[in-house]
N, C-alpha and C. Protein backbone atom coordinates (compact mmCIF):
# COMPACT_ATOMS: atom_id res chain seq x y z
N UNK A 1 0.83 -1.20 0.00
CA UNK A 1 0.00 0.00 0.00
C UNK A 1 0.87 1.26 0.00
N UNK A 2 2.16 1.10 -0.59
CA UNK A 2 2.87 2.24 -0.80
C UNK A 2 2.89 3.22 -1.29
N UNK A 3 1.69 2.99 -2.46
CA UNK A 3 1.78 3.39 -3.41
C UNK A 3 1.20 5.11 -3.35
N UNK A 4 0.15 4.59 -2.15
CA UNK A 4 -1.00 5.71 -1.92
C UNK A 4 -0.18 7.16 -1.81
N UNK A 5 0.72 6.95 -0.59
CA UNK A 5 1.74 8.37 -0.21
C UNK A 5 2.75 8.66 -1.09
N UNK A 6 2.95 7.84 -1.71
CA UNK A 6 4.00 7.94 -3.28
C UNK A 6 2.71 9.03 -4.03
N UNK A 7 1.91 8.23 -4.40
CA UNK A 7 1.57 8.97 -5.23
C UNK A 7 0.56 10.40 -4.96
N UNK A 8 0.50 10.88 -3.42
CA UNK A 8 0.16 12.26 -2.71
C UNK A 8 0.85 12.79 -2.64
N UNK A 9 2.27 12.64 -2.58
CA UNK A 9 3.57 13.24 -2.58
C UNK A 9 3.57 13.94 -4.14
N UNK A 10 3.92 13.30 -4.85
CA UNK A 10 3.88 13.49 -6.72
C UNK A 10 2.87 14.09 -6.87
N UNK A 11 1.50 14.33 -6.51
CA UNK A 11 0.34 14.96 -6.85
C UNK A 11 0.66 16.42 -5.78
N UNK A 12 1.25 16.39 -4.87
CA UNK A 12 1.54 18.05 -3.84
C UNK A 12 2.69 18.26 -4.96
N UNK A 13 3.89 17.48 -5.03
CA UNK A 13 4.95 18.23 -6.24
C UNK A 13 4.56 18.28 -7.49
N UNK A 14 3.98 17.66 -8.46
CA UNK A 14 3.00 18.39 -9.56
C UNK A 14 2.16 19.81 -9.17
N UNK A 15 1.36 20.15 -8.43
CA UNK A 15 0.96 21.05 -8.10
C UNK A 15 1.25 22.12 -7.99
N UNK A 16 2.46 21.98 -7.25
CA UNK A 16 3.41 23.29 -6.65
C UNK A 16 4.40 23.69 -8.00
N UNK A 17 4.58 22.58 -9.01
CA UNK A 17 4.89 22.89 -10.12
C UNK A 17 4.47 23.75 -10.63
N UNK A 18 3.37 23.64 -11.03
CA UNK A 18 2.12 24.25 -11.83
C UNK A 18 1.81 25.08 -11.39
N UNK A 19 1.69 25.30 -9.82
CA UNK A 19 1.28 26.66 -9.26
C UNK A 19 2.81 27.65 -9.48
N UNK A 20 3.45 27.25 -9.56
CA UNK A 20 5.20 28.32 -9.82
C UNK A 20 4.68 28.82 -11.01
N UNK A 21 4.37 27.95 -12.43
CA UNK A 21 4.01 28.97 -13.47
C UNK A 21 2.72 29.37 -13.55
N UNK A 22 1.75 29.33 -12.41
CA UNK A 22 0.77 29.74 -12.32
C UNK A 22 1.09 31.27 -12.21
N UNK A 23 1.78 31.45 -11.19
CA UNK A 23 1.95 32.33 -10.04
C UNK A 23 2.37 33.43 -11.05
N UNK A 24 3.99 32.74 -11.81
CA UNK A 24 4.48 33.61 -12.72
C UNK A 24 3.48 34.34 -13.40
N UNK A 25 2.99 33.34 -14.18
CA UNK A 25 2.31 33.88 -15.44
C UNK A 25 0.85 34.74 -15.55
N UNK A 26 0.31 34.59 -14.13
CA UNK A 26 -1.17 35.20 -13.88
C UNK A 26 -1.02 35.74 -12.59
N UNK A 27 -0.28 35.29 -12.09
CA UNK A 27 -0.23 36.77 -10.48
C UNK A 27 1.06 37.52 -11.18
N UNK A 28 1.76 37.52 -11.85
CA UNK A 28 2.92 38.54 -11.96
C UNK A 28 3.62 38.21 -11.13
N UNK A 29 4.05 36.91 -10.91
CA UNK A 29 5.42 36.67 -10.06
C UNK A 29 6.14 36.37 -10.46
N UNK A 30 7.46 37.20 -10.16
CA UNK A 30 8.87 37.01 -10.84
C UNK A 30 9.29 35.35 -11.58
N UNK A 31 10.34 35.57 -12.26
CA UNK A 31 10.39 34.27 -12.86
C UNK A 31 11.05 33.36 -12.40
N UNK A 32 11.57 33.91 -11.14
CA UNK A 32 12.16 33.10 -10.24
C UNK A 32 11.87 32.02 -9.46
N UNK A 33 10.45 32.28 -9.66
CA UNK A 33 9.47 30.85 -9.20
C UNK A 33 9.57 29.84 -10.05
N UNK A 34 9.75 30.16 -11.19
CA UNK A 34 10.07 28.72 -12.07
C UNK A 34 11.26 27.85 -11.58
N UNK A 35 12.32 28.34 -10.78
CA UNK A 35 13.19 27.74 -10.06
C UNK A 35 12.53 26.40 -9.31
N UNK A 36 12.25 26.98 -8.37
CA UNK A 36 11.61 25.47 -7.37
C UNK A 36 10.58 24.86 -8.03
N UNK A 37 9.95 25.32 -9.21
CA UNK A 37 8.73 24.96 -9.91
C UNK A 37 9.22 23.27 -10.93
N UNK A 38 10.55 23.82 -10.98
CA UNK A 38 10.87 22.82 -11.96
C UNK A 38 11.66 21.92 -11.39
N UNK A 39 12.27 22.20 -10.31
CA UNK A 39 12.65 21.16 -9.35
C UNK A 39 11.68 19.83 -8.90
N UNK A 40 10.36 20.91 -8.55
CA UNK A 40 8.93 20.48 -7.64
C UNK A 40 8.65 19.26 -9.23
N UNK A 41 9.02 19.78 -10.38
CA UNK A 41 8.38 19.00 -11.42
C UNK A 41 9.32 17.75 -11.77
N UNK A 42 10.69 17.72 -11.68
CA UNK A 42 11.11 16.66 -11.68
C UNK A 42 11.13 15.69 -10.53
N UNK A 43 10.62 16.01 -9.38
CA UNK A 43 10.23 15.83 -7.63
C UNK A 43 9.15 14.54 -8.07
N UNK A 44 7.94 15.51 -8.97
CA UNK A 44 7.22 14.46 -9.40
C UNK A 44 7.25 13.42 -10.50
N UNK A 45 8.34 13.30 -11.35
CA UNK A 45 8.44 12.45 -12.05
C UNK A 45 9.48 11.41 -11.76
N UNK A 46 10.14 11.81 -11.09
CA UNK A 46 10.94 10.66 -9.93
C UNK A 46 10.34 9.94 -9.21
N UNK A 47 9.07 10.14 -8.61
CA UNK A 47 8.34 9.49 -7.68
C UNK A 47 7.09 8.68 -8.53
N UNK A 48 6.72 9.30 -10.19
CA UNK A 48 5.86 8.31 -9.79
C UNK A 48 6.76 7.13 -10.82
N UNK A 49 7.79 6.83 -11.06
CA UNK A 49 9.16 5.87 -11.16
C UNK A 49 8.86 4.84 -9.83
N UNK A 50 8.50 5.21 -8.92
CA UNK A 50 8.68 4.28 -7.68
C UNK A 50 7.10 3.62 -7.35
N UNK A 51 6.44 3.72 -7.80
CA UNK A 51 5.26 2.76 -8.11
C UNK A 51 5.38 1.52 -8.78
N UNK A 52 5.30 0.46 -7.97
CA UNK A 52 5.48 -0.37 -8.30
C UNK A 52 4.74 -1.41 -9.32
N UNK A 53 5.02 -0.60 -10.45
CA UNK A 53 3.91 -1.55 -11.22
C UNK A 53 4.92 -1.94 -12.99
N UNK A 54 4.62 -2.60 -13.37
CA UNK A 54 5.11 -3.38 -14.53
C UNK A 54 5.38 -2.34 -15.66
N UNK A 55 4.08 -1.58 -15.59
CA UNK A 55 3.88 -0.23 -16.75
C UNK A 55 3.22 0.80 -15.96
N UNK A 56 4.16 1.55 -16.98
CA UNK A 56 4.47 3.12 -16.64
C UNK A 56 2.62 3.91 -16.56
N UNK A 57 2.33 3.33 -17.78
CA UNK A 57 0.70 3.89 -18.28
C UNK A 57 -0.37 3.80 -17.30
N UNK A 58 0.09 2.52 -16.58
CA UNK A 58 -1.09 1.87 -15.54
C UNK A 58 -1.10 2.64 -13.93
N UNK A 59 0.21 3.07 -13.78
CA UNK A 59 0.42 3.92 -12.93
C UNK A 59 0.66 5.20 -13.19
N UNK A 60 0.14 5.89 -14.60
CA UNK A 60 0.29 7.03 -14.42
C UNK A 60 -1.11 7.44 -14.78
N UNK A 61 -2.33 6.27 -14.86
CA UNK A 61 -3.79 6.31 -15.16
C UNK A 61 -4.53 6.01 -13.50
N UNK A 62 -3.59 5.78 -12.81
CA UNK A 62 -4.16 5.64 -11.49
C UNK A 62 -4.04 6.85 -10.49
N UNK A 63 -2.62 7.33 -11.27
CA UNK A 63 -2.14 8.65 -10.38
C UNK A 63 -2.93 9.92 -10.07
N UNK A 64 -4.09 9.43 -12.05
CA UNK A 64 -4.73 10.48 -11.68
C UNK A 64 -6.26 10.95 -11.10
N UNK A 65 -6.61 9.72 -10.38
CA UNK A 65 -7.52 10.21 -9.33
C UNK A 65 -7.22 10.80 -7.93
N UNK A 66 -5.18 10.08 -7.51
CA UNK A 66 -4.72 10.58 -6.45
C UNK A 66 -4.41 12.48 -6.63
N UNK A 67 -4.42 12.81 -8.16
CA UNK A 67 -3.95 14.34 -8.34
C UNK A 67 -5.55 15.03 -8.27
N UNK A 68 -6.50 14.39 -8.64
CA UNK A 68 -7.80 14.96 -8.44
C UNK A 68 -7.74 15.61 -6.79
N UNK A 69 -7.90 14.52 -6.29
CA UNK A 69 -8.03 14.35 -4.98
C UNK A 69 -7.12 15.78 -4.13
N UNK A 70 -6.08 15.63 -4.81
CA UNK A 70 -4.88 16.61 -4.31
C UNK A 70 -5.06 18.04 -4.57
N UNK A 71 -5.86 18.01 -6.00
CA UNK A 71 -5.66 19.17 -6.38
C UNK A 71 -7.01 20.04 -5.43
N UNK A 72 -8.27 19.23 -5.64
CA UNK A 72 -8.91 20.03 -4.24
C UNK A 72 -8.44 19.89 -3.11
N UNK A 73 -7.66 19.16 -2.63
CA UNK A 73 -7.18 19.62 -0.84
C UNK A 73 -6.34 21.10 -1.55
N UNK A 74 -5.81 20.98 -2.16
CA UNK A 74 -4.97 22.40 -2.71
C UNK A 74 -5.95 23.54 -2.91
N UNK A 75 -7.22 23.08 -3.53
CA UNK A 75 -7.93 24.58 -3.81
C UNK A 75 -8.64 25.00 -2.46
N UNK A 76 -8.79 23.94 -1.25
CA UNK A 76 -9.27 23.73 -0.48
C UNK A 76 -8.23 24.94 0.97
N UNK A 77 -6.85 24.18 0.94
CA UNK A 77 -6.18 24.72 2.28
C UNK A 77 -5.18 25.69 1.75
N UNK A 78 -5.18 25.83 0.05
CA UNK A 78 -3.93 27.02 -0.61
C UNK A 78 -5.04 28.29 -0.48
N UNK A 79 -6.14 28.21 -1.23
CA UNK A 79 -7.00 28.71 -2.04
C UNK A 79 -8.23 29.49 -1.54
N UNK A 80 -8.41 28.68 -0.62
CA UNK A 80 -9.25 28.89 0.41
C UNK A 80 -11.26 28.63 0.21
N UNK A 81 -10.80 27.89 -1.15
CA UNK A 81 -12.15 27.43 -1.25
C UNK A 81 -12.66 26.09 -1.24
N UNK A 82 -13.63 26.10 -0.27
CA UNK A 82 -13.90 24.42 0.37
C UNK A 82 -14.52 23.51 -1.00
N UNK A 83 -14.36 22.60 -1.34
CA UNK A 83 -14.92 21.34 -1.89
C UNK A 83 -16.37 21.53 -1.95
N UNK A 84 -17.33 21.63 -2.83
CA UNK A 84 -18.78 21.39 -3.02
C UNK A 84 -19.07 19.91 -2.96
N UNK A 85 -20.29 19.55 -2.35
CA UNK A 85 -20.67 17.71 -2.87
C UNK A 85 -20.35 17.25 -4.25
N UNK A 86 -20.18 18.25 -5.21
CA UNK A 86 -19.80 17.44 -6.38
C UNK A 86 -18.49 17.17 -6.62
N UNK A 87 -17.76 18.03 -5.75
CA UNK A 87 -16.25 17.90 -5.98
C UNK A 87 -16.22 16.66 -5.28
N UNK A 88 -16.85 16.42 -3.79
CA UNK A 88 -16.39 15.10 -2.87
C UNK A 88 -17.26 13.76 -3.82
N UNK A 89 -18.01 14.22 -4.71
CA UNK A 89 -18.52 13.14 -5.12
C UNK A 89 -17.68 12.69 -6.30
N UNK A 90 -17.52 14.00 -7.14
CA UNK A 90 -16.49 13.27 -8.53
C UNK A 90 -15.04 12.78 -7.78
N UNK A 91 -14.39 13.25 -6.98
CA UNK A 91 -13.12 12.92 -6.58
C UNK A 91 -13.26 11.52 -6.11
N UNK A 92 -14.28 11.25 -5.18
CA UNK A 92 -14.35 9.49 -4.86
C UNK A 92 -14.30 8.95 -5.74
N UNK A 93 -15.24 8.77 -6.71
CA UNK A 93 -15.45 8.03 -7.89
C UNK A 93 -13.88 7.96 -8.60
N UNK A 94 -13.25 9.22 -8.80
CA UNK A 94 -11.67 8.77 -8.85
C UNK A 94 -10.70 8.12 -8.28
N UNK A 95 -10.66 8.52 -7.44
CA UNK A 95 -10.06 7.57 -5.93
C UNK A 95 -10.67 6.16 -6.26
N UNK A 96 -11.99 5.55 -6.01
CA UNK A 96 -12.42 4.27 -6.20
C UNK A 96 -11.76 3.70 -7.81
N UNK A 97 -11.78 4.65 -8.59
CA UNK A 97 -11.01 3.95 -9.85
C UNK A 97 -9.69 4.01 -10.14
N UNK A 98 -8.88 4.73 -9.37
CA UNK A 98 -7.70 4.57 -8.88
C UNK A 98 -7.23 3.53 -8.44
N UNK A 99 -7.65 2.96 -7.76
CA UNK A 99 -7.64 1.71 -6.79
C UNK A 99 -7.96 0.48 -7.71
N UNK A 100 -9.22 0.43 -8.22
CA UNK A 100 -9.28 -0.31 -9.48
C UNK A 100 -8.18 -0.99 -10.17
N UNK A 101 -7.84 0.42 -10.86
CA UNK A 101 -6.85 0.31 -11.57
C UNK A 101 -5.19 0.01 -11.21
N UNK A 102 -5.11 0.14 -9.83
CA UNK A 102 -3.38 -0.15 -9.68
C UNK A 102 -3.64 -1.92 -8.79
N UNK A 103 -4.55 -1.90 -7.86
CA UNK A 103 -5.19 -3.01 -7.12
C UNK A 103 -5.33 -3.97 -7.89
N UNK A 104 -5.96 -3.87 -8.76
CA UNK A 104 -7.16 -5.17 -9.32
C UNK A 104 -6.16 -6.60 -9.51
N UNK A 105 -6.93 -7.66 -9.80
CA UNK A 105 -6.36 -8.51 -10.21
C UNK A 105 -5.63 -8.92 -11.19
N UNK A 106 -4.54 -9.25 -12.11
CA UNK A 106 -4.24 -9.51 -13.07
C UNK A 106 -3.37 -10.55 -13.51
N UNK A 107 -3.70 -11.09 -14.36
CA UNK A 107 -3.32 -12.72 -15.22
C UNK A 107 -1.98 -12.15 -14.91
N UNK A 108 -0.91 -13.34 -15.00
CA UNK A 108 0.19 -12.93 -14.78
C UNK A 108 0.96 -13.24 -16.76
């Protein structure tokens, strides 16, 4: 079950990626944020390397109900705007197919 904080980790450093050229490019923040932005972005492509799965595709189709998930706790405790029932409802349904998809059974 490693996989879960592997891949919350990679979904907070994707984020913080994205928010560096967010920041730049629509708040007017220096470009110096692209510094840790691109660090934060190879942060996340190192990590999701450590998912333990056969293929790359299968874990990077699972990752992304854990970045759903992430990205509202982000709009949630950065942003300051709470989650609606549809956000907690579409994000489960990701999460549950997340799991699906890295979990399930498979022929060897």
């Amino acid at each position: 079950m490693i996989a879960f904080p592997v891949y919350i980790v990679a979904a907070l450093a994707e984020i913080a990626s994205c928010f560096a050229f967010w920041a730049w490019l629509r708040l007017g923040k220096t470009a110096y944020w692209l510094v840790p932005g691109l660090a934060s972005l190879a942060l996340f492509a190192w990590l999701l390397t450590r998912i333990d799965t056969q293929n790359a595709g299968r874990a990077f189709a699972a990752y992304g109900g854990i970045y759903i998930l992430a990205s509202l706790g982000w709009m949630w405790l950065v942003e300051g705007q709470r989650p609606d029932r549809w956000d907690v409802a579409g994000v489960t349904i990701c999460v549950i197919g997340s799991a699906i998809i890295l979990f399930g059974p498979r022929s060897a």
